[in-house]
Protein backbone atom coordinates (compact mmCIF):
# COMPACT_ATOMS: atom_id res chain seq x y z
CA UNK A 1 14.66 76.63 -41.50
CA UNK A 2 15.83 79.94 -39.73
CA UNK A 3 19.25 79.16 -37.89
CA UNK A 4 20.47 80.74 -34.76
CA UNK A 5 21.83 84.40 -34.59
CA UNK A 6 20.09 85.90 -37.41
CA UNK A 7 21.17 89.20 -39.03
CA UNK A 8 19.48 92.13 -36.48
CA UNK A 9 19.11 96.07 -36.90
CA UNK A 10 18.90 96.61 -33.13
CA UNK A 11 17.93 100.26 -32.75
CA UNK A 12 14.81 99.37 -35.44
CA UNK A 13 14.11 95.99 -33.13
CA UNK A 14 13.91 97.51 -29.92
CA UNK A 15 11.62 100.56 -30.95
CA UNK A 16 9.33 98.20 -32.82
CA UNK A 17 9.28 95.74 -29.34
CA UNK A 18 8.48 98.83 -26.82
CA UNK A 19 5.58 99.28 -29.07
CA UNK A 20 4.02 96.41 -28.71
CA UNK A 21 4.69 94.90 -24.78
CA UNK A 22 1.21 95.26 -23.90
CA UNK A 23 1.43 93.22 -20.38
CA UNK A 24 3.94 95.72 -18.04
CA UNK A 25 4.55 95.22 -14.49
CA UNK A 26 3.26 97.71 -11.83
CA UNK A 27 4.00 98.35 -8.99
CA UNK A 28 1.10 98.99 -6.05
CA UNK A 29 3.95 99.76 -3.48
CA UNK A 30 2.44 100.11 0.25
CA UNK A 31 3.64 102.06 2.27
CA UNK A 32 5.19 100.74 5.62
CA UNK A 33 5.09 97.01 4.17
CA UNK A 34 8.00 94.80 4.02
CA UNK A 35 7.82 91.45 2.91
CA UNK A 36 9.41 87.95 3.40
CA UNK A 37 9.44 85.04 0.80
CA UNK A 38 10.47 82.06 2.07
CA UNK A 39 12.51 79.56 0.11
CA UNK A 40 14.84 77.37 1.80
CA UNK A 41 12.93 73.97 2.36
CA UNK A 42 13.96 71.30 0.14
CA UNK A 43 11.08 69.62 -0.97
CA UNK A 44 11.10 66.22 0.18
CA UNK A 45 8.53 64.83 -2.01
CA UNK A 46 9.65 66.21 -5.04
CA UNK A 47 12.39 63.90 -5.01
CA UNK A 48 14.58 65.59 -6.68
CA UNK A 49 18.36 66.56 -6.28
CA UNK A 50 17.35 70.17 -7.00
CA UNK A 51 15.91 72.65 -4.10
CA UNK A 52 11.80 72.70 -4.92
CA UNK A 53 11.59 76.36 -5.66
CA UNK A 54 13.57 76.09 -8.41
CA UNK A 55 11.71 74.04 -10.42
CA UNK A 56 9.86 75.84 -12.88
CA UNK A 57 6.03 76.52 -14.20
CA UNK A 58 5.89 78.25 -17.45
CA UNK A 59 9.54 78.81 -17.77
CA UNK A 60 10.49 80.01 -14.43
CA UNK A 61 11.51 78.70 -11.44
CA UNK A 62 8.63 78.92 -8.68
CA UNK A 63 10.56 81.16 -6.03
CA UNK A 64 10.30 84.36 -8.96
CA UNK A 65 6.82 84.65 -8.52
CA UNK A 66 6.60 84.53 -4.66
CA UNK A 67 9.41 87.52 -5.58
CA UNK A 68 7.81 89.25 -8.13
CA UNK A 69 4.63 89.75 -5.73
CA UNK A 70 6.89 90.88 -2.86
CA UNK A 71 8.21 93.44 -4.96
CA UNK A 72 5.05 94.86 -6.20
CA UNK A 73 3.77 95.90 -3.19
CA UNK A 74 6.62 95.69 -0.52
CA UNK A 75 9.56 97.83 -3.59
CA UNK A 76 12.91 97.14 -2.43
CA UNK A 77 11.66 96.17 1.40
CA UNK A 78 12.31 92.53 0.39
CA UNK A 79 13.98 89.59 1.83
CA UNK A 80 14.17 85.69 0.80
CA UNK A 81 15.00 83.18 3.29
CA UNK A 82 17.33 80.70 1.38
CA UNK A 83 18.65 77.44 3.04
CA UNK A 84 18.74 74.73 0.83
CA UNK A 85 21.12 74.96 -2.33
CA UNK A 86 21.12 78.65 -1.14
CA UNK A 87 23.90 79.19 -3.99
CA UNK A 88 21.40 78.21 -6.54
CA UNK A 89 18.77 80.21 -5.52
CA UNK A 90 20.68 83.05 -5.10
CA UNK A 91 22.19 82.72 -8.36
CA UNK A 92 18.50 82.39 -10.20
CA UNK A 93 17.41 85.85 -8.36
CA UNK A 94 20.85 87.40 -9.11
CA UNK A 95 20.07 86.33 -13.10
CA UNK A 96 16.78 88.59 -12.89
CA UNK A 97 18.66 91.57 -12.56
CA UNK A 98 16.22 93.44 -10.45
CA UNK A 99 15.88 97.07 -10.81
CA UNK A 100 16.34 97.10 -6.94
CA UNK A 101 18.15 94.11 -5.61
CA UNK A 102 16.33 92.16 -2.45
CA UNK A 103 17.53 90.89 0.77
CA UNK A 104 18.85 87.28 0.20
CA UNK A 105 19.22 85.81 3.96
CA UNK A 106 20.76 81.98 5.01
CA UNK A 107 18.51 79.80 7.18
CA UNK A 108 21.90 77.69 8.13
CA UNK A 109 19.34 75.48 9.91
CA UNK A 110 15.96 74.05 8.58
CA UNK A 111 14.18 74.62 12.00
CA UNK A 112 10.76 75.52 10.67
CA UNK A 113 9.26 78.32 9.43
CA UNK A 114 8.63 80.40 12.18
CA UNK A 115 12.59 80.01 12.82
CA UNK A 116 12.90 81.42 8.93
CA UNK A 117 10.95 84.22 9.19
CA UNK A 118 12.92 85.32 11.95
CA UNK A 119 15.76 84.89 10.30
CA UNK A 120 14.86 88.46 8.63
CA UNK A 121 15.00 90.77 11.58
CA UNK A 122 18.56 91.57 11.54
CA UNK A 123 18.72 91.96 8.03
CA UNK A 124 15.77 94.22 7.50
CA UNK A 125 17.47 96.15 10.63
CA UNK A 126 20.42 96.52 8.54
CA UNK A 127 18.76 97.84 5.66
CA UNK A 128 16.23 100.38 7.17
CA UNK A 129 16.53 103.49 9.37
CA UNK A 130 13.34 102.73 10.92
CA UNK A 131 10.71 100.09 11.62
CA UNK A 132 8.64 98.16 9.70
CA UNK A 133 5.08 98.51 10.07
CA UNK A 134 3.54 95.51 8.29
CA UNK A 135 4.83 92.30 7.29
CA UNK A 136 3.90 90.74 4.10
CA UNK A 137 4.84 86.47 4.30
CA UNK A 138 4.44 84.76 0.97
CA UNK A 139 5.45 81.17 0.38
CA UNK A 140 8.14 80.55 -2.58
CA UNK A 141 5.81 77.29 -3.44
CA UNK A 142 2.89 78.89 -4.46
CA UNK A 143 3.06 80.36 -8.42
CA UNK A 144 -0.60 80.62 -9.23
CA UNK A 145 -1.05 83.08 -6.46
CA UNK A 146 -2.28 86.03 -8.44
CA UNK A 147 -1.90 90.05 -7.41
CA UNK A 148 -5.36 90.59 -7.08
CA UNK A 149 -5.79 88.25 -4.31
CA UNK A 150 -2.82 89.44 -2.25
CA UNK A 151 -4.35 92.95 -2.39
CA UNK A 152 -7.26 91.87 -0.92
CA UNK A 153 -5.46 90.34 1.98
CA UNK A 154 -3.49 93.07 2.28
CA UNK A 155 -6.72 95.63 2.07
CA UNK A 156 -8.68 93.22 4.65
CA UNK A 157 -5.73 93.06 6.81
CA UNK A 158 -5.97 97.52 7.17
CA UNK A 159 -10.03 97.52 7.01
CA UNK A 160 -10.46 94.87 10.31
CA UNK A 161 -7.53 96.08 11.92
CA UNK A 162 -5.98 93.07 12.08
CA UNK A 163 -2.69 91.74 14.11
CA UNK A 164 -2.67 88.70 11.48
CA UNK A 165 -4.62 87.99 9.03
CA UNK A 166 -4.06 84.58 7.01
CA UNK A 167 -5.03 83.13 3.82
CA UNK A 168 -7.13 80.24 3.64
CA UNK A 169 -8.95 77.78 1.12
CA UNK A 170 -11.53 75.14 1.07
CA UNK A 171 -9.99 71.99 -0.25
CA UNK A 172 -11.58 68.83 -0.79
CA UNK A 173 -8.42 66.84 0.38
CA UNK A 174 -6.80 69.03 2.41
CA UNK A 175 -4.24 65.93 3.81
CA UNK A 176 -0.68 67.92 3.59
CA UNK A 177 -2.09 71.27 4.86
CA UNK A 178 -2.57 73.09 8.60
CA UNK A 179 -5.97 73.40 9.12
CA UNK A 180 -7.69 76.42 10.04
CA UNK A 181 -9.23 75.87 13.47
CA UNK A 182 -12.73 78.58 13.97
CA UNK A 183 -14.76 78.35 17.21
CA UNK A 184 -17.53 77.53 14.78
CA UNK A 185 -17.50 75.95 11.13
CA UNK A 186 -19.89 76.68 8.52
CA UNK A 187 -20.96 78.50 5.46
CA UNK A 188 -20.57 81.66 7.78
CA UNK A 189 -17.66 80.53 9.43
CA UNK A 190 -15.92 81.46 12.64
CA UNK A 191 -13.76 83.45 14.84
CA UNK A 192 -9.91 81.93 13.52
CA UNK A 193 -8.86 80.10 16.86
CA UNK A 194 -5.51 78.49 15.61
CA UNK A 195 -3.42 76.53 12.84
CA UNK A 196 -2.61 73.26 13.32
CA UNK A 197 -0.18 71.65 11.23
CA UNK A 198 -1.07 68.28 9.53
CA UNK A 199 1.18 66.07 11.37
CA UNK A 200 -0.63 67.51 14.81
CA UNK A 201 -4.25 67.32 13.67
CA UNK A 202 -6.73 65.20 16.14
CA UNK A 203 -9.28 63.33 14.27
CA UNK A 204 -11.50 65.49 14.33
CA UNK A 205 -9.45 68.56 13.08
CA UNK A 206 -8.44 66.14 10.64
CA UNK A 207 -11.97 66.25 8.77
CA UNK A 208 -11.71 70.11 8.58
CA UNK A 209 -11.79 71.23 4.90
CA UNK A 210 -10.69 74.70 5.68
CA UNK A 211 -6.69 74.95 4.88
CA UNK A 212 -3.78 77.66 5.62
CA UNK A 213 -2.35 78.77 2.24
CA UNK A 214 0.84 80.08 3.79
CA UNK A 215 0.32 83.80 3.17
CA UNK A 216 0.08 86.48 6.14
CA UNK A 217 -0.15 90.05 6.55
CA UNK A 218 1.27 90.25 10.15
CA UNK A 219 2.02 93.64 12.42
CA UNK A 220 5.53 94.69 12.52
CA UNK A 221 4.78 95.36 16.35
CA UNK A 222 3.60 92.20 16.68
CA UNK A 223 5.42 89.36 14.72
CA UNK A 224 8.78 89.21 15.88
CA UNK A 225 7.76 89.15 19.75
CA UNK A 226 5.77 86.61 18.74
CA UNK A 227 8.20 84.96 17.01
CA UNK A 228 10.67 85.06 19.99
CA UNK A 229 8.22 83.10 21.95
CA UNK A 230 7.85 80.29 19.78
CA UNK A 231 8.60 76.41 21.28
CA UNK A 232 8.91 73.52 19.43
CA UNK A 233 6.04 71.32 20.76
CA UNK A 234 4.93 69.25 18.09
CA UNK A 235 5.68 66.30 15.89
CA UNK A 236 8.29 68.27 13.56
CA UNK A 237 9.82 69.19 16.61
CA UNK A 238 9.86 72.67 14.45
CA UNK A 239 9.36 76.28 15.84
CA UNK A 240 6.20 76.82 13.38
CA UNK A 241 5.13 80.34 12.09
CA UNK A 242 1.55 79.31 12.10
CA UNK A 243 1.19 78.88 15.90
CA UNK A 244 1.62 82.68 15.78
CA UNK A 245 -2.29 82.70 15.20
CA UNK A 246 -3.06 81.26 18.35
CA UNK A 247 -0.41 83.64 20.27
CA UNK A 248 -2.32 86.57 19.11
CA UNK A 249 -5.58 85.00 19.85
CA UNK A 250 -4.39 84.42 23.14
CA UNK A 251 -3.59 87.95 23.66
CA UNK A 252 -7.30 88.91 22.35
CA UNK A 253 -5.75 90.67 19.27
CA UNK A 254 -7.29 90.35 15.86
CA UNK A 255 -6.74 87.37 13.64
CA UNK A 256 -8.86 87.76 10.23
CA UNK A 257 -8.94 85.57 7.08
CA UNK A 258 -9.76 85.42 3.59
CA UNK A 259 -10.70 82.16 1.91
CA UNK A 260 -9.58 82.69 -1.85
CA UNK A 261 -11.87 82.15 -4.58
CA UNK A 262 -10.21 79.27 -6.36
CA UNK A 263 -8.52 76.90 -4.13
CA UNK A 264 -6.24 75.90 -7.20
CA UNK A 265 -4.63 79.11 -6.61
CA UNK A 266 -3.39 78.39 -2.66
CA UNK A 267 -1.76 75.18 -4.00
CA UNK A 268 1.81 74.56 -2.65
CA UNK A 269 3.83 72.74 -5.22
CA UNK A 270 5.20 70.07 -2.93
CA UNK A 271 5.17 66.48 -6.05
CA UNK A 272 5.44 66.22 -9.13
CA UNK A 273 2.00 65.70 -9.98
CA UNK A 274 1.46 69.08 -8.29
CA UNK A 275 3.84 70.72 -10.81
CA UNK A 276 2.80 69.29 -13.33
CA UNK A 277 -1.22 70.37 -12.44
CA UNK A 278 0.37 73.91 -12.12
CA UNK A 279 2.17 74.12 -15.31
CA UNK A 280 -0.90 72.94 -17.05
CA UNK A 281 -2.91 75.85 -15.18
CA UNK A 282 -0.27 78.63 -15.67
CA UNK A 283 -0.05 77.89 -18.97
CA UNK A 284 -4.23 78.13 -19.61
CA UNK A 285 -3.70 81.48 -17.74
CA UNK A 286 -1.23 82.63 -19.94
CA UNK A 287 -2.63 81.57 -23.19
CA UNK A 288 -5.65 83.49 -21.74
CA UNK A 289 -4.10 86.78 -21.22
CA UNK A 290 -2.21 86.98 -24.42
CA UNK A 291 -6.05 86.19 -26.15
CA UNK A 292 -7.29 89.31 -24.05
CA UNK A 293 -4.22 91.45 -25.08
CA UNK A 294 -4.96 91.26 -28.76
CA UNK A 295 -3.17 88.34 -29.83
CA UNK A 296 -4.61 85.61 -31.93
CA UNK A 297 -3.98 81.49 -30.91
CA UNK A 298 -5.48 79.11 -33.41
CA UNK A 299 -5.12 76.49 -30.73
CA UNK A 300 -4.42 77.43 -27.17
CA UNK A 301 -4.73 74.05 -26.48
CA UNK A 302 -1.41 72.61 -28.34
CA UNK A 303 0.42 76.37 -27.84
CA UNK A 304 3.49 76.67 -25.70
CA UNK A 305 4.09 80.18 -23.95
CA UNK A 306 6.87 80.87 -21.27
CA UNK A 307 5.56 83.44 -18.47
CA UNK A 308 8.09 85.80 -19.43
CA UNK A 309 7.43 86.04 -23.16
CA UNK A 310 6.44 89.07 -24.81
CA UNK A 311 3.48 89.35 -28.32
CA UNK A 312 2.62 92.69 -29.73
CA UNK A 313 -0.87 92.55 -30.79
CA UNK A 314 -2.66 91.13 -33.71
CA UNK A 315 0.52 88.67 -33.95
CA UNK A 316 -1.20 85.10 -35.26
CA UNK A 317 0.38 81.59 -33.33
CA UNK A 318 -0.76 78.88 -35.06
CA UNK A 319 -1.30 75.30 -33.97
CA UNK A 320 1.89 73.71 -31.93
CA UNK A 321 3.97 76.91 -31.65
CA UNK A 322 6.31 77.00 -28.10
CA UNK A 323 7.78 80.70 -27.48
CA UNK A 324 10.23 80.06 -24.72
CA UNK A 325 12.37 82.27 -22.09
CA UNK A 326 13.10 86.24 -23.31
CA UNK A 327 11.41 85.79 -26.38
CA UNK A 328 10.10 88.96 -27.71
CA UNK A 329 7.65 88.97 -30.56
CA UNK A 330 6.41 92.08 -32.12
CA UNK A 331 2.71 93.36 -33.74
CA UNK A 332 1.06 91.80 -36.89
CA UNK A 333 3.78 88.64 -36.56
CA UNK A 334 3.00 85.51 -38.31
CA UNK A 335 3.92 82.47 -36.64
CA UNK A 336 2.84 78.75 -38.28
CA UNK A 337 2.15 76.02 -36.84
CA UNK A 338 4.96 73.52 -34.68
CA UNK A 339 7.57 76.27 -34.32
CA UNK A 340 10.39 76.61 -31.65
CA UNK A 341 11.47 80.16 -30.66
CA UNK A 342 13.82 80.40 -27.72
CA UNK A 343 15.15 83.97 -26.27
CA UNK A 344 14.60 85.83 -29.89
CA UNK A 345 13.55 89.26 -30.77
CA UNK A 346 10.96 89.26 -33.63
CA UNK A 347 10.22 92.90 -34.62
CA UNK A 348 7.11 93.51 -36.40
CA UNK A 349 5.41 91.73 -39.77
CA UNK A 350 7.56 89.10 -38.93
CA UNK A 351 7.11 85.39 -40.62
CA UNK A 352 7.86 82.83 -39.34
CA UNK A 353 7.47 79.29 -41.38
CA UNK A 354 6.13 75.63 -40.21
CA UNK A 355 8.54 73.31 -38.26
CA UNK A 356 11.31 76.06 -37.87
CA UNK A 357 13.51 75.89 -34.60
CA UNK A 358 14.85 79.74 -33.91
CA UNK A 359 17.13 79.99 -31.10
CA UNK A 360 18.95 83.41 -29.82
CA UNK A 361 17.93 85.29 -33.26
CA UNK A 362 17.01 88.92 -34.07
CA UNK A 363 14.61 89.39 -37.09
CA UNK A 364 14.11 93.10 -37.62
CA UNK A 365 10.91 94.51 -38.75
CA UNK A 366 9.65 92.63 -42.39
């Protein structure tokens, strides 16, 4: 069995690792955007003594992901909304070490999310010479939300000319979501009237299939007026960032949507059972992409991979293996079947026997 803190050649390890990352982030920066992750509820229905967002899907806690799409098209024009366990969250974004740092700001008071997103004014103020031209507002609940789709929002937002444009999906349950509200519903759908939240739905909004995501592209012009405006007239007694929909409608400003292809990916993580569904499909979607990179799984079924892992190509996993946290596994590794590697660096033509457990080690090339 391999123990921890094998013998390493680091200058050899590194080289033969920069080789063979073949997934690198991007960045799609757009100009003018800012964006706004919010990630200070605490999650009720989790039940847990732990703020929601830092629970984790393949490896990392949820709020990273709402982050790492901020980043890649907002840069360093950033800012999380942290309330619950603040201290915590702050501390798992500070442990990322981001190239450039993002705007961590302190909902004292869990007043709803319109109340949040305001909470970002000041601090973008701080930050930037000028104005904002575009708000990007991402959820920190929502890990399967891919790049791809927020681009399109983002590039349907600029083509209609849009004040707000929202994401949407059709869910067969849809108790636990606002529903989208169209002056006509249908396979063609309608002009977007309004959100309501589900503890305001009539009875008949209630049967509406059609559910906010919690993802907006918003005008800089436009949100934080908006915002100011808000009143707390509904069941939550909450000022609500969705009723900025029917503000703008009001106004007869544009308010577009996009319905995403696969209503799996709008899913808030709000139980349990919801993590666990979203584990199950991160972890399909990662086995998936290493397969297209080159890399070979005997089993994808019974193999383990962390998000933020890292296989050089033609590396063989076998049935059972888990590669966990910072791992790091070079080209033309061998890797057999029910074995543990946690935050190693495997260089290349690396073997690694059944039933071994390696923890924090370096294995230089051979």
């Amino acid at each position: 069995m391999i123990r921890d803190r094998a013998a390493s050649g680091p200058d050899r390890l590194r080289k033969s690792l920069a080789a063979s990352q073949v997934v690198t982030a991007k960045s799609s920066r757009v100009k003018g955007l800012g964006a706004i992750v919010l990630a200070a509820g605490l999650g009720k229905r989790m039940r847990s003594k732990r703020a929601k967002v830092l629970h984790s899907v393949a490896g990392r806690p949820m709020v990273l992901y709402g982050i790492d799409l901020a980043r890649r098209y907002a840069g360093e024009d950033v800012a999380v909304i942290v309330g619950y366990q603040s201290d915590q969250v702050r501390a798992v974004i500070d442990a990322e070490r981001l190239a450039s740092p993002v705007l961590i700001v302190e909902q004292a008071q869990q007043r709803g999310t319109g109340h949040a997103v305001l909470q970002a004014r000041e601090a973008f103020a701080r930050r930037r010479a000028g104005p904002i031209a575009t708000y990007l507002i991402l959820n920190g609940d929502t890990p399967l939300l891919r790049q791809e789709t927020v681009r399109d929002l983002l590039r349907l937002h600029e083509a209609n000319r849009a004040t707000v444009t929202i994401l949407t999906a059709v869910l067969e349950d849809p108790r636990g979501y606002g529903r989208v509200v169209r002056d006509r519903h249908g396979a063609e759908g309608g002009r977007v009237l309004r959100i309501v939240e589900d503890g305001d739905v009539t009875e008949a909004e209630a049967r509406l299939c059609e559910a906010n995501v919690g993802t907006y592209v918003v005008d800089g012009s436009f949100l934080f007026e908006a915002l100011d405006k808000l009143q707390p007239q509904n069941a939550q007694k909450e000022y609500y960032l969705t009723d900025i929909v029917g503000l703008a409608v009001e106004r007869g400003l544009r308010v577009s949507a996009l319905k995403v292809r696969d209503a799996a990916e709008g899913m808030g993580i709000n139980t349990r059972h919801q993590l666990a569904t979203a584990e199950q499909l991160m972890r399909q979607q990662v086995c998936v992409r290493w397969m297209e990179a080159g890399v070979t799984l005997r089993d994808p079924a019974s193999t383990v991979i962390d998000a933020s892992v890292q296989i050089g190509r033609d590396t063989v996993l076998y049935p059972g293996v888990t590669l966990e946290g910072r791992t790091k596994i070079g080209e033309d590794c061998l890797v057999r079947s029910q074995t543990r590697i946690v935050d190693s660096m495997l260089g290349a033509r690396v073997v690694v026997q059944d039933s071994c457990v390696v923890r924090g080690a370096r294995l230089e090339d051979d």
